[in-house]
N, C-alpha and C. Protein backbone atom coordinates (compact mmCIF):
# COMPACT_ATOMS: atom_id res chain seq x y z
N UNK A 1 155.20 144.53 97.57
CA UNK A 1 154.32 144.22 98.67
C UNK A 1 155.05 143.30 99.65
N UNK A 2 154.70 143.14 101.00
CA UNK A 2 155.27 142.48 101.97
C UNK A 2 154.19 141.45 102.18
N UNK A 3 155.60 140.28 101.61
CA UNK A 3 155.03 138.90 102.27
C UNK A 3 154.72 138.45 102.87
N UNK A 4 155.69 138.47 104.56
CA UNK A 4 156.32 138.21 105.34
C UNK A 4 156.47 138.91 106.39
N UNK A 5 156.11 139.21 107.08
CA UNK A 5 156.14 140.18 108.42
C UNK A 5 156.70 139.51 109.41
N UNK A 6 157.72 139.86 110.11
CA UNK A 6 158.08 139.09 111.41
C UNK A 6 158.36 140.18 112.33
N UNK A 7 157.79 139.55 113.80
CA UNK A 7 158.39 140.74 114.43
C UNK A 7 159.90 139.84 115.94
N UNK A 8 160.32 140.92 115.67
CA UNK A 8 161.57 140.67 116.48
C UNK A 8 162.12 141.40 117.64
N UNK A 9 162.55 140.54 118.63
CA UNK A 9 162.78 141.55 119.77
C UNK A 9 163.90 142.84 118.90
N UNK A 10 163.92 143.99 120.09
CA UNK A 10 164.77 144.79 119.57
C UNK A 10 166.08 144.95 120.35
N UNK A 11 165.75 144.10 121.35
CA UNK A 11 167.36 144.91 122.48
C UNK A 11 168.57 143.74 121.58
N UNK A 12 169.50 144.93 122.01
CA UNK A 12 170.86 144.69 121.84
C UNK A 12 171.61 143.17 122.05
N UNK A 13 172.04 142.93 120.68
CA UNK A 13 172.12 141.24 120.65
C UNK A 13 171.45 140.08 120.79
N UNK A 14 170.10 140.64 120.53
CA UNK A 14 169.22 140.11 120.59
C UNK A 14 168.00 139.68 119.56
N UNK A 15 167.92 138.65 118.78
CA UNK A 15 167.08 138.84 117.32
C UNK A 15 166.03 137.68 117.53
N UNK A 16 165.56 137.24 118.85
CA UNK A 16 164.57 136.07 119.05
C UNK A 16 163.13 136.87 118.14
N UNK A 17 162.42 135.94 117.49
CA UNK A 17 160.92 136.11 117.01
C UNK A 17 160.09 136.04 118.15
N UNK A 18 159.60 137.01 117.92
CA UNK A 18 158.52 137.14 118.99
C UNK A 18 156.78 136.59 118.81
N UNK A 19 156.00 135.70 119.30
CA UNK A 19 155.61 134.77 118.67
C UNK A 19 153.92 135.68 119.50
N UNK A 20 152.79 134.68 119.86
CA UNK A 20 151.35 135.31 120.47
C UNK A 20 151.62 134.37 121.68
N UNK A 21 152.66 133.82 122.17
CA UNK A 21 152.91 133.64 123.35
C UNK A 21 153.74 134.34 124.42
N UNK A 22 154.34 136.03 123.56
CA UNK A 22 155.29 136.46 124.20
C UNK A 22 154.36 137.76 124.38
N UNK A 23 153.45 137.78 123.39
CA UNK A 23 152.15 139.07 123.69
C UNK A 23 151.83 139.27 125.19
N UNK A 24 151.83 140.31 125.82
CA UNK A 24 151.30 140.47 127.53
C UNK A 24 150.59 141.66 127.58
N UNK A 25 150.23 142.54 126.08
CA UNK A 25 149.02 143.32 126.11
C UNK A 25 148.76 143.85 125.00
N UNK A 26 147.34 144.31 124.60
CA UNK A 26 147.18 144.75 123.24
C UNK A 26 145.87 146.08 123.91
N UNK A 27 145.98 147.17 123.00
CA UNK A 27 145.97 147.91 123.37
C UNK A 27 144.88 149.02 121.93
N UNK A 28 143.97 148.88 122.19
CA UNK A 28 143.12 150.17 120.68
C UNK A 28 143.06 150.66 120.96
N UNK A 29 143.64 152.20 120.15
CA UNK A 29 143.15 153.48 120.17
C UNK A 29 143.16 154.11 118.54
N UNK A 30 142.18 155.50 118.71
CA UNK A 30 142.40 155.72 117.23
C UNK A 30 143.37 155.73 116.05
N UNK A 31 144.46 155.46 116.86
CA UNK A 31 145.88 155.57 116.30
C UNK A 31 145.93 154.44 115.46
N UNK A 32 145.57 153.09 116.29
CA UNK A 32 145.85 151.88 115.29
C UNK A 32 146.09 150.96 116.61
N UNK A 33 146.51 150.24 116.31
CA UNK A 33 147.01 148.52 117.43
C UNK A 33 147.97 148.59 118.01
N UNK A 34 148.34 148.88 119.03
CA UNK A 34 149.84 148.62 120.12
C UNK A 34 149.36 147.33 120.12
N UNK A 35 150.65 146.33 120.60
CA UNK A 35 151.14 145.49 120.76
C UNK A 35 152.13 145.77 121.67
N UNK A 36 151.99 144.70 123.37
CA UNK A 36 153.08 144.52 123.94
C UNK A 36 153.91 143.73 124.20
N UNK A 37 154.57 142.89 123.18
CA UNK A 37 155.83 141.70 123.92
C UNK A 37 157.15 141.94 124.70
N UNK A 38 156.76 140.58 125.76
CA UNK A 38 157.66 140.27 125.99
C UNK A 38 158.68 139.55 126.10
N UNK A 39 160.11 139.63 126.07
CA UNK A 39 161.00 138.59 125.19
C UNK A 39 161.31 137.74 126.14
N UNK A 40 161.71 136.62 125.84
CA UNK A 40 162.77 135.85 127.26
C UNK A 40 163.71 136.11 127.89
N UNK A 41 164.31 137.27 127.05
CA UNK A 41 165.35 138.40 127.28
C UNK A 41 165.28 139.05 128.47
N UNK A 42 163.86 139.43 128.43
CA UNK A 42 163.81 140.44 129.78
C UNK A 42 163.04 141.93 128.68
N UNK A 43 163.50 141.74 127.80
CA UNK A 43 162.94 143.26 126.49
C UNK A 43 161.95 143.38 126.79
N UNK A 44 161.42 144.40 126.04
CA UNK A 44 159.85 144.56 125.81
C UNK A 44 159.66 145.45 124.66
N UNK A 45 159.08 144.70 123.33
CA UNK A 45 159.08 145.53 122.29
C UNK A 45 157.41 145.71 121.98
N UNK A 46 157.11 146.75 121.66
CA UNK A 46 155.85 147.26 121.58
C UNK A 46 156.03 147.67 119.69
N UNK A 47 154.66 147.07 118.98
CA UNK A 47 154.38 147.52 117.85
C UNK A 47 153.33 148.34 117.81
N UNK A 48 153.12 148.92 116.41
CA UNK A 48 151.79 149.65 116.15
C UNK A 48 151.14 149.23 114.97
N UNK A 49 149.96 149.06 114.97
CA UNK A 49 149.50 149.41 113.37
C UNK A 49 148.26 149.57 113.47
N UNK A 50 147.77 150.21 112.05
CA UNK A 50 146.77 151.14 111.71
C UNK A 50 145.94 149.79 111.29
């Protein structure tokens, strides 16, 4: 089982934690939860879950 969940930017050379201050949209549909952060980077990593 997972302890620990972190989420992390994804661009290239880049491994900052992405925290609920970098969140800039959330998003329901039947699918499950988008999530939109954005990094200090300039990134933008989007999650999902059910």
């Amino acid at each position: 089982m997972i302890e620990t969940l972190r989420c992390e930017c994804e661009a290239a050379g880049c491994e900052h934690e992405l925290r609920e201050s970098n969140l800039m949209l959330v998003m329901e549909t039947p699918g499950g939860t988008r999530r939109a952060y954005e990094c200090d980077c300039g990134a933008v990593t989007v999650t999902v879950t059910k």
